[in-house]
C-alpha atoms as a PDB file:
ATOM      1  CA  UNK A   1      15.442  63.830  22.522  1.00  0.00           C
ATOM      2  CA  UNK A   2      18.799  64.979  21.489  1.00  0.00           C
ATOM      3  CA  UNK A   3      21.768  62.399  21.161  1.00  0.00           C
ATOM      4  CA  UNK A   4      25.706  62.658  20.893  1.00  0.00           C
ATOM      5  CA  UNK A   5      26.186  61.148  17.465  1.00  0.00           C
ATOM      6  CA  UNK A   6      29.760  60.721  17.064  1.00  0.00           C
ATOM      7  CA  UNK A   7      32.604  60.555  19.614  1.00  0.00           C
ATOM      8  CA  UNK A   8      34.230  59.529  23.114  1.00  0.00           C
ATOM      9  CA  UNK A   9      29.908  60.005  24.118  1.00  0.00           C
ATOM     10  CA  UNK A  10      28.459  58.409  21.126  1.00  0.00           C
ATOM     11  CA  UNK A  11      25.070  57.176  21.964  1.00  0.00           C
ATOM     12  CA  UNK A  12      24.686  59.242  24.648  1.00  0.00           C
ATOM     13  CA  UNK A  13      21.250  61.009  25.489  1.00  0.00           C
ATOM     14  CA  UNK A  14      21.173  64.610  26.457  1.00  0.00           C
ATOM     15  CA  UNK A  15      18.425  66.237  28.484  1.00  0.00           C
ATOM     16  CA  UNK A  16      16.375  68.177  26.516  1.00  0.00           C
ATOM     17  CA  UNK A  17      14.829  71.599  27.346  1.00  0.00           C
ATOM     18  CA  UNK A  18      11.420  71.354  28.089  1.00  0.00           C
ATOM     19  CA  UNK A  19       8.826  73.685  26.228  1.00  0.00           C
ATOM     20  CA  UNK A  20       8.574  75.155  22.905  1.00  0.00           C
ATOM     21  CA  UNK A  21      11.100  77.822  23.025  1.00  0.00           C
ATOM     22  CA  UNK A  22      13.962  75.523  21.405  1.00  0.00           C
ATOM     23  CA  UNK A  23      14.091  73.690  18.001  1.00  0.00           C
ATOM     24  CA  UNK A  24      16.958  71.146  18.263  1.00  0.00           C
ATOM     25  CA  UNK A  25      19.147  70.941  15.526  1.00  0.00           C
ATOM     26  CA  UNK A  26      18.639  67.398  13.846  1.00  0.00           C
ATOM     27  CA  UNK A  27      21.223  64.509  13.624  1.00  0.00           C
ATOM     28  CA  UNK A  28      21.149  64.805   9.674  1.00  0.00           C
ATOM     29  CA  UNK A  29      22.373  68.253  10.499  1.00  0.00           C
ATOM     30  CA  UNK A  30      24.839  67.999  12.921  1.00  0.00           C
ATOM     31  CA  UNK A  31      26.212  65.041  10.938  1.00  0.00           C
ATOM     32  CA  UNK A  32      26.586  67.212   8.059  1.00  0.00           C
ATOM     33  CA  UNK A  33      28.208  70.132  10.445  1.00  0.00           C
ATOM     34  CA  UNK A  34      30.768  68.264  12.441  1.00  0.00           C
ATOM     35  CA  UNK A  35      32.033  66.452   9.029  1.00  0.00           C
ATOM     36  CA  UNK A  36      32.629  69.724   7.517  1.00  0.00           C
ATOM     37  CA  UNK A  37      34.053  70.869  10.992  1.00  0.00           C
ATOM     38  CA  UNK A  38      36.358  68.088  11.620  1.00  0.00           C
ATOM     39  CA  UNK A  39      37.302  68.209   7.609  1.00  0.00           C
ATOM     40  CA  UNK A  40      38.669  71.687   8.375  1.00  0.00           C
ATOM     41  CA  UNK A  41      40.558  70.299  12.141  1.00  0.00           C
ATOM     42  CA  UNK A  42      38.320  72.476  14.011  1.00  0.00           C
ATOM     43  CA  UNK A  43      37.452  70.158  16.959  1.00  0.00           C
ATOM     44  CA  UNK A  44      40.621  68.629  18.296  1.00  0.00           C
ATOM     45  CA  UNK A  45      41.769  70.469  21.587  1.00  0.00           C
ATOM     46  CA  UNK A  46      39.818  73.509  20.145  1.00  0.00           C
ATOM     47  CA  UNK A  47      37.992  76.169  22.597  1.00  0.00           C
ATOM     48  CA  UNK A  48      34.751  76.173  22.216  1.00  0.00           C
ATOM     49  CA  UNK A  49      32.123  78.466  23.131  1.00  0.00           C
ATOM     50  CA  UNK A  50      27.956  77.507  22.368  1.00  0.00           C
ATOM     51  CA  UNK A  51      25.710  80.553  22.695  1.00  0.00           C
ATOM     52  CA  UNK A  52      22.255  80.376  22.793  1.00  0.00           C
ATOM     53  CA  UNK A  53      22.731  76.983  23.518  1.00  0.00           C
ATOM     54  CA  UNK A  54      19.624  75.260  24.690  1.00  0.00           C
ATOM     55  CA  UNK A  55      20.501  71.415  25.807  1.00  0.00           C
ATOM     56  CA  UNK A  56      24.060  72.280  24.394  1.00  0.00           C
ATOM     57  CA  UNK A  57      24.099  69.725  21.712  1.00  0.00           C
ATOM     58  CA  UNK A  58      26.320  71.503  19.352  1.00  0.00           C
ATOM     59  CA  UNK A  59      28.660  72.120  22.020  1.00  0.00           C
ATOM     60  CA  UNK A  60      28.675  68.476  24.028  1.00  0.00           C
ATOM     61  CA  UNK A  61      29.209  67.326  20.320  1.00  0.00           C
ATOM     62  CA  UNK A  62      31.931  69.022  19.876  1.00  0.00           C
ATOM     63  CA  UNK A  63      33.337  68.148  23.237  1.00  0.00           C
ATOM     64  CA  UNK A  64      32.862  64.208  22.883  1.00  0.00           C
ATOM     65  CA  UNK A  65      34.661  64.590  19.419  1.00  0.00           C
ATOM     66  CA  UNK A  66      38.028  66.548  21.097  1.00  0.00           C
ATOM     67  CA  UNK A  67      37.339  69.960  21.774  1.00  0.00           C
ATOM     68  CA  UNK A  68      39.278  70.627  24.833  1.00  0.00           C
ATOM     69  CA  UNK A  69      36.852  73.261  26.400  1.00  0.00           C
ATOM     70  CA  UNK A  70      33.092  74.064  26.223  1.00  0.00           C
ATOM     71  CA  UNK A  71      31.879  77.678  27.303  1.00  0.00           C
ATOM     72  CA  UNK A  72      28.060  76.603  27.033  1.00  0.00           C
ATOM     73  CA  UNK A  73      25.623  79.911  27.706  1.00  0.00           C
ATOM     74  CA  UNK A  74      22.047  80.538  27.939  1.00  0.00           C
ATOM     75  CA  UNK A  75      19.601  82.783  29.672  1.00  0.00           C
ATOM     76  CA  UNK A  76      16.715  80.905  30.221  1.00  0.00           C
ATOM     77  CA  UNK A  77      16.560  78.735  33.371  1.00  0.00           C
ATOM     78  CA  UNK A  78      15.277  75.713  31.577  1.00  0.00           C
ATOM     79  CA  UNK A  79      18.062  75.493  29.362  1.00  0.00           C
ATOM     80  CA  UNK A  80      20.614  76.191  32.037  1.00  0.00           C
ATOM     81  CA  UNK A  81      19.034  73.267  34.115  1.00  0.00           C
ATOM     82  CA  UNK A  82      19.342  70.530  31.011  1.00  0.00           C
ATOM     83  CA  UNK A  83      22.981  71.983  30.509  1.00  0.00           C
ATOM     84  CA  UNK A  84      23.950  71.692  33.954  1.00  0.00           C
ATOM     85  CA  UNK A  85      22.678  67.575  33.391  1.00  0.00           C
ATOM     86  CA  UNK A  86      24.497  67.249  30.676  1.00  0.00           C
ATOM     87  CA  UNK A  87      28.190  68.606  31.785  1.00  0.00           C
ATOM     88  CA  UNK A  88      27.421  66.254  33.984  1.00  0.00           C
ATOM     89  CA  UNK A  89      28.408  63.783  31.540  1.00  0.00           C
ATOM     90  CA  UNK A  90      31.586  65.292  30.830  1.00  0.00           C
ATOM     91  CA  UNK A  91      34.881  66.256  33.188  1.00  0.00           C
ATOM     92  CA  UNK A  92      33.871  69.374  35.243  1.00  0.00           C
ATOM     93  CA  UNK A  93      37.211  70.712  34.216  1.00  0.00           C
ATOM     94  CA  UNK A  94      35.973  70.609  30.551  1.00  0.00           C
ATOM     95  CA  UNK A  95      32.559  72.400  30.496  1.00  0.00           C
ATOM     96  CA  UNK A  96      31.766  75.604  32.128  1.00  0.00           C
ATOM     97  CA  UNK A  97      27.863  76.545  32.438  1.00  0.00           C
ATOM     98  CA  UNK A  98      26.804  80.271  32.090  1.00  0.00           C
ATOM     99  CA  UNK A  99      23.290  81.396  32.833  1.00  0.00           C
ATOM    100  CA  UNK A 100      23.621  84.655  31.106  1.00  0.00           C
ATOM    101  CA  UNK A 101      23.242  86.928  27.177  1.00  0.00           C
ATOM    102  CA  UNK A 102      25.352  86.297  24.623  1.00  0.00           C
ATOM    103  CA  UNK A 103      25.960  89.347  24.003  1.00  0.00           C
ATOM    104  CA  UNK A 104      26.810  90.458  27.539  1.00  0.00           C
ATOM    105  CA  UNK A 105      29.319  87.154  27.936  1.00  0.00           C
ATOM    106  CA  UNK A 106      30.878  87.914  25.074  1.00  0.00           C
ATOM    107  CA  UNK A 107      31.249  91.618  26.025  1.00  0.00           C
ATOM    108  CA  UNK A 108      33.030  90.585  29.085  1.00  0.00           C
ATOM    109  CA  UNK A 109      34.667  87.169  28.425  1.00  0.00           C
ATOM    110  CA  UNK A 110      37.838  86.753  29.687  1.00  0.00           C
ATOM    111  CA  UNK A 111      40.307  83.311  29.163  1.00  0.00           C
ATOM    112  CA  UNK A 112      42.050  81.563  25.734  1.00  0.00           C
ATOM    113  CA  UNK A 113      41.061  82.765  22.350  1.00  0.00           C
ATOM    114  CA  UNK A 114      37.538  80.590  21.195  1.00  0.00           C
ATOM    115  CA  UNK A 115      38.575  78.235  18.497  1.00  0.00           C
ATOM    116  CA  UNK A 116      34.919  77.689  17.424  1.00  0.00           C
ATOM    117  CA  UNK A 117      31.962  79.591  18.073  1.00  0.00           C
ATOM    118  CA  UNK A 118      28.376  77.784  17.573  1.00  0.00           C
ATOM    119  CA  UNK A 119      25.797  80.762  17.705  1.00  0.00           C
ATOM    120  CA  UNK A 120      21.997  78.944  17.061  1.00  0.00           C
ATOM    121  CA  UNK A 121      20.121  82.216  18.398  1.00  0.00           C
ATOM    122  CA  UNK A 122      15.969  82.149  18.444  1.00  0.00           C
ATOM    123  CA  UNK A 123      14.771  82.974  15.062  1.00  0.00           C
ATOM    124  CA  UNK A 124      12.927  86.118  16.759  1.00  0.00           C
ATOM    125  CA  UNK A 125      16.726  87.388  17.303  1.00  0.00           C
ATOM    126  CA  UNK A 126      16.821  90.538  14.882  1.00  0.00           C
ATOM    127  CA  UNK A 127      19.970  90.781  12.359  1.00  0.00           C
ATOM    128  CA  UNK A 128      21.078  93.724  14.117  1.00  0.00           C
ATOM    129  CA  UNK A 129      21.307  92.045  17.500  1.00  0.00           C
ATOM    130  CA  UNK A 130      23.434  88.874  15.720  1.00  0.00           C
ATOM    131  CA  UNK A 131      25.846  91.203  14.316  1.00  0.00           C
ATOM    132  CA  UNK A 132      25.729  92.998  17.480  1.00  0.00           C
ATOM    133  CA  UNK A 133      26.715  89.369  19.262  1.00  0.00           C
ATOM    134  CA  UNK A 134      29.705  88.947  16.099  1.00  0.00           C
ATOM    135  CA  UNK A 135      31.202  91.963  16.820  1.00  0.00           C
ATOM    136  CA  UNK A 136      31.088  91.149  20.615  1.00  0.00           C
ATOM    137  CA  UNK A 137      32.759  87.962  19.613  1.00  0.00           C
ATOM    138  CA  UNK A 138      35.219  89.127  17.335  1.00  0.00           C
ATOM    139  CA  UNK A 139      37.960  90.201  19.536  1.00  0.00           C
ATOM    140  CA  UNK A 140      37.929  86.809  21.038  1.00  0.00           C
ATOM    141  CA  UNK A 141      38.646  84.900  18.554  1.00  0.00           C
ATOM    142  CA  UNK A 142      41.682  82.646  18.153  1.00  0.00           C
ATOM    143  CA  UNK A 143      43.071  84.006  14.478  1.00  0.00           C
ATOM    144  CA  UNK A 144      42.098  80.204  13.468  1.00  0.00           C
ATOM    145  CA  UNK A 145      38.423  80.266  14.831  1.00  0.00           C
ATOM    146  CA  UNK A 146      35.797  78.715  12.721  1.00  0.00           C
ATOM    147  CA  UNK A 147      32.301  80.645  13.801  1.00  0.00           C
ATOM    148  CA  UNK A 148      28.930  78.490  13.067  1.00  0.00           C
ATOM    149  CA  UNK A 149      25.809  80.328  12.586  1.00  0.00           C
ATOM    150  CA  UNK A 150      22.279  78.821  12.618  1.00  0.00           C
ATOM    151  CA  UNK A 151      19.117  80.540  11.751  1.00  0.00           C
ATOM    152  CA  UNK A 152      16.053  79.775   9.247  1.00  0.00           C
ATOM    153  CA  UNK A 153      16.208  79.224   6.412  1.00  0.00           C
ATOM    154  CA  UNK A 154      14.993  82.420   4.600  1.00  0.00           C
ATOM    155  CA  UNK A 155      17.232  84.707   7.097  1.00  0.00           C
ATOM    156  CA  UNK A 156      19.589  86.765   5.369  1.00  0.00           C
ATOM    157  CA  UNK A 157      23.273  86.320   5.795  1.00  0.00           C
ATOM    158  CA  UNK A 158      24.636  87.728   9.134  1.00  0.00           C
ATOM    159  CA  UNK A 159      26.479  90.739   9.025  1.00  0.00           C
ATOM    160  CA  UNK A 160      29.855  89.790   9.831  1.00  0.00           C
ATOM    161  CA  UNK A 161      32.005  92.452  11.919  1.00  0.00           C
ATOM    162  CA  UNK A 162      35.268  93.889  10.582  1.00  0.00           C
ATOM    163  CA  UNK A 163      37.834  91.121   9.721  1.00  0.00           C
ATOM    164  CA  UNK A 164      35.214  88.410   9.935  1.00  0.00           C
ATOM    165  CA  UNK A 165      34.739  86.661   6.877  1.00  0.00           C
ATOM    166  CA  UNK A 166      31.668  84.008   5.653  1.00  0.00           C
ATOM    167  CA  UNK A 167      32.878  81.328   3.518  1.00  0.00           C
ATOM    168  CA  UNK A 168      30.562  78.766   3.100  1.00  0.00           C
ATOM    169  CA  UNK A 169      26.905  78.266   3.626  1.00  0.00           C
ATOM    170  CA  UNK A 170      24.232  75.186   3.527  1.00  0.00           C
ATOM    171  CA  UNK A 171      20.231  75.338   3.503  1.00  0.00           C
ATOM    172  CA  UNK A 172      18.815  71.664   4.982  1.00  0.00           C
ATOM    173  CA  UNK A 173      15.102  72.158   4.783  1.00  0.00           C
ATOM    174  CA  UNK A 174      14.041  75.227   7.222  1.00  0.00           C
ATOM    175  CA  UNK A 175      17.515  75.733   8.615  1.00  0.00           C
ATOM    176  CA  UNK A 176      20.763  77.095   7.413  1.00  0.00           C
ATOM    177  CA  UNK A 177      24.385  76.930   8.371  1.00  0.00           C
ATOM    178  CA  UNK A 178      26.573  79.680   7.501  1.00  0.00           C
ATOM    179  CA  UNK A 179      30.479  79.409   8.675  1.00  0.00           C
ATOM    180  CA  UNK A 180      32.863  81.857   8.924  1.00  0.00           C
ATOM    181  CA  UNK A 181      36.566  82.862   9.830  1.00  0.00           C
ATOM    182  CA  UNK A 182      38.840  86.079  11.197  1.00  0.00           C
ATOM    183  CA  UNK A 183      40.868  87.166   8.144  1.00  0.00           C
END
Protein backbone atom coordinates (compact mmCIF):
# COMPACT_ATOMS: atom_id res chain seq x y z
CA UNK A 1 0.00 0.00 0.00
CA UNK A 2 1.19 3.38 -0.90
CA UNK A 3 2.30 5.91 1.92
CA UNK A 4 2.96 9.81 2.10
CA UNK A 5 6.64 9.76 2.98
CA UNK A 6 7.51 13.19 3.76
CA UNK A 7 5.37 16.19 4.76
CA UNK A 8 2.31 17.96 6.63
CA UNK A 9 0.76 13.85 5.82
CA UNK A 10 3.80 11.93 6.63
CA UNK A 11 2.82 8.49 7.57
CA UNK A 12 -0.22 8.64 6.02
CA UNK A 13 -1.74 5.58 4.04
CA UNK A 14 -3.34 6.11 0.71
CA UNK A 15 -5.92 3.81 -0.83
CA UNK A 16 -4.57 1.89 -3.35
CA UNK A 17 -6.17 0.93 -6.72
CA UNK A 18 -7.23 -2.40 -6.76
CA UNK A 19 -6.12 -4.79 -9.71
CA UNK A 20 -3.16 -5.12 -11.81
CA UNK A 21 -3.47 -2.24 -14.06
CA UNK A 22 -1.15 0.11 -11.78
CA UNK A 23 2.51 -0.32 -10.63
CA UNK A 24 3.04 2.16 -7.75
CA UNK A 25 6.00 4.05 -7.80
CA UNK A 26 8.21 2.90 -4.74
CA UNK A 27 9.23 5.01 -1.65
CA UNK A 28 13.03 4.63 -2.70
CA UNK A 29 11.75 6.40 -5.75
CA UNK A 30 9.71 9.01 -4.73
CA UNK A 31 12.33 9.77 -2.06
CA UNK A 32 14.80 10.19 -4.68
CA UNK A 33 12.13 12.42 -6.86
CA UNK A 34 10.80 14.85 -4.35
CA UNK A 35 14.60 15.54 -3.08
CA UNK A 36 15.57 16.46 -6.48
CA UNK A 37 12.13 18.34 -6.75
CA UNK A 38 12.27 20.26 -3.64
CA UNK A 39 16.28 20.86 -4.41
CA UNK A 40 15.06 22.77 -7.48
CA UNK A 41 11.84 24.77 -5.17
CA UNK A 42 9.37 23.04 -7.21
CA UNK A 43 6.81 22.11 -4.49
CA UNK A 44 6.13 25.13 -2.36
CA UNK A 45 2.72 26.82 -3.38
CA UNK A 46 3.37 25.20 -6.85
CA UNK A 47 0.29 24.00 -9.20
CA UNK A 48 0.29 20.77 -9.68
CA UNK A 49 -1.31 18.59 -12.06
CA UNK A 50 -0.86 14.28 -11.79
CA UNK A 51 -1.98 12.53 -14.97
CA UNK A 52 -2.43 9.11 -15.21
CA UNK A 53 -2.49 9.15 -11.71
CA UNK A 54 -3.68 5.95 -10.19
CA UNK A 55 -3.99 6.36 -6.13
CA UNK A 56 -2.36 9.87 -6.80
CA UNK A 57 0.73 9.31 -4.82
CA UNK A 58 2.97 11.54 -6.73
CA UNK A 59 0.51 14.17 -6.53
CA UNK A 60 -0.80 13.84 -2.59
CA UNK A 61 3.09 13.88 -2.12
CA UNK A 62 3.53 16.76 -3.52
CA UNK A 63 0.56 18.32 -1.85
CA UNK A 64 1.55 17.26 1.86
CA UNK A 65 5.08 18.78 1.05
CA UNK A 66 3.47 22.53 -0.12
CA UNK A 67 2.12 22.40 -3.39
CA UNK A 68 -0.77 24.67 -3.22
CA UNK A 69 -3.04 22.80 -5.78
CA UNK A 70 -3.44 19.19 -7.07
CA UNK A 71 -5.27 18.61 -10.53
CA UNK A 72 -5.25 14.66 -10.01
CA UNK A 73 -6.77 12.79 -13.40
CA UNK A 74 -7.52 9.38 -14.41
CA UNK A 75 -9.89 7.44 -16.57
CA UNK A 76 -10.42 4.38 -14.99
CA UNK A 77 -13.13 4.19 -12.30
CA UNK A 78 -10.98 2.34 -9.86
CA UNK A 79 -8.46 4.85 -9.72
CA UNK A 80 -10.91 7.71 -9.57
CA UNK A 81 -12.60 5.91 -6.52
CA UNK A 82 -9.05 5.55 -4.41
CA UNK A 83 -8.40 9.30 -5.47
CA UNK A 84 -11.61 10.52 -4.41
CA UNK A 85 -10.47 8.63 -0.67
CA UNK A 86 -7.55 10.13 -0.64
CA UNK A 87 -8.46 14.07 -1.30
CA UNK A 88 -10.28 13.17 1.32
CA UNK A 89 -7.34 13.57 3.38
CA UNK A 90 -6.55 16.86 2.17
CA UNK A 91 -8.65 20.45 2.09
CA UNK A 92 -11.33 20.08 -0.68
CA UNK A 93 -10.19 23.48 -1.76
CA UNK A 94 -6.73 21.92 -2.52
CA UNK A 95 -7.38 18.80 -4.69
CA UNK A 96 -9.63 18.62 -7.60
CA UNK A 97 -10.55 14.94 -8.94
CA UNK A 98 -10.99 14.40 -12.77
CA UNK A 99 -12.31 11.16 -14.15
CA UNK A 100 -11.17 11.80 -17.62
CA UNK A 101 -7.77 11.40 -20.63
CA UNK A 102 -4.92 13.17 -20.24
CA UNK A 103 -4.79 14.15 -23.26
CA UNK A 104 -8.35 15.46 -23.55
CA UNK A 105 -7.87 17.49 -19.95
CA UNK A 106 -5.03 18.89 -21.04
CA UNK A 107 -6.57 19.86 -24.42
CA UNK A 108 -9.18 21.74 -22.61
CA UNK A 109 -7.74 22.81 -19.21
CA UNK A 110 -8.54 25.99 -18.17
CA UNK A 111 -7.14 27.88 -14.61
CA UNK A 112 -3.28 29.05 -13.35
CA UNK A 113 -0.29 27.95 -15.29
CA UNK A 114 0.82 24.06 -13.83
CA UNK A 115 3.99 24.51 -11.92
CA UNK A 116 4.73 20.73 -12.05
CA UNK A 117 3.42 18.15 -14.15
CA UNK A 118 3.82 14.31 -12.93
CA UNK A 119 2.87 12.20 -16.12
CA UNK A 120 3.39 8.14 -14.95
CA UNK A 121 1.29 6.88 -18.11
CA UNK A 122 0.79 2.78 -18.55
CA UNK A 123 3.81 1.42 -20.15
CA UNK A 124 1.39 0.20 -23.12
CA UNK A 125 1.06 4.17 -23.78
CA UNK A 126 2.88 4.50 -27.29
CA UNK A 127 5.66 7.42 -27.62
CA UNK A 128 3.54 9.09 -30.01
CA UNK A 129 0.56 9.37 -27.70
CA UNK A 130 3.10 10.86 -24.69
CA UNK A 131 4.33 13.45 -26.93
CA UNK A 132 0.91 13.87 -28.09
CA UNK A 133 -0.08 14.48 -24.09
CA UNK A 134 3.43 17.09 -23.91
CA UNK A 135 2.36 19.06 -26.53
CA UNK A 136 -1.22 19.16 -25.02
CA UNK A 137 0.52 20.27 -21.90
CA UNK A 138 2.81 22.66 -23.17
CA UNK A 139 0.78 25.70 -23.45
CA UNK A 140 -0.09 25.32 -19.87
CA UNK A 141 2.76 25.54 -18.39
CA UNK A 142 3.90 28.17 -15.90
CA UNK A 143 7.41 29.41 -17.75
CA UNK A 144 8.96 27.82 -14.37
CA UNK A 145 7.20 24.33 -14.62
CA UNK A 146 9.24 21.33 -13.84
CA UNK A 147 7.45 18.25 -15.95
CA UNK A 148 8.17 14.56 -14.41
CA UNK A 149 7.95 11.70 -16.68
CA UNK A 150 7.79 8.01 -15.64
CA UNK A 151 7.98 5.06 -17.87
CA UNK A 152 10.21 1.71 -17.99
CA UNK A 153 13.10 1.53 -17.98
CA UNK A 154 14.16 0.63 -21.59
CA UNK A 155 11.57 3.39 -23.06
CA UNK A 156 13.16 5.85 -25.10
CA UNK A 157 13.24 9.46 -24.13
CA UNK A 158 9.88 11.30 -24.69
CA UNK A 159 9.66 13.54 -27.41
CA UNK A 160 9.42 16.80 -25.92
CA UNK A 161 7.15 19.48 -27.84
CA UNK A 162 8.58 22.79 -29.09
CA UNK A 163 10.20 24.85 -26.24
CA UNK A 164 10.18 21.89 -23.89
CA UNK A 165 13.42 20.91 -22.83
CA UNK A 166 14.74 17.39 -20.86
CA UNK A 167 17.44 18.01 -18.51
CA UNK A 168 18.04 15.33 -16.38
CA UNK A 169 17.20 11.70 -16.25
CA UNK A 170 17.55 8.61 -13.60
CA UNK A 171 17.09 4.69 -14.25
CA UNK A 172 16.14 2.90 -10.57
CA UNK A 173 15.82 -0.71 -11.55
CA UNK A 174 12.77 -1.10 -14.20
CA UNK A 175 11.71 2.52 -13.99
CA UNK A 176 13.02 5.81 -15.15
CA UNK A 177 12.52 9.44 -14.35
CA UNK A 178 13.13 11.91 -16.93
CA UNK A 179 12.47 15.83 -15.95
CA UNK A 180 12.06 18.55 -17.99
CA UNK A 181 11.42 22.43 -18.34
CA UNK A 182 9.77 25.25 -20.93
CA UNK A 183 12.79 27.13 -22.32
Amino acid sequence: MARIISGTHRGRRLAAVPGDGTRPTSDRVKESLFSRLEGYDALVDAVVVDAYAGSGALGFEALSRGARLLEVLDRAEAAVKALRRNAALFPAETVSVQKTEALKYLRHREGEPIELLFLDPPYGLSERELAAVLTAAAPQLHPAATIVVERDAAAPEPTWPHGVTGFHDKTYGSTRIWLAEPQ
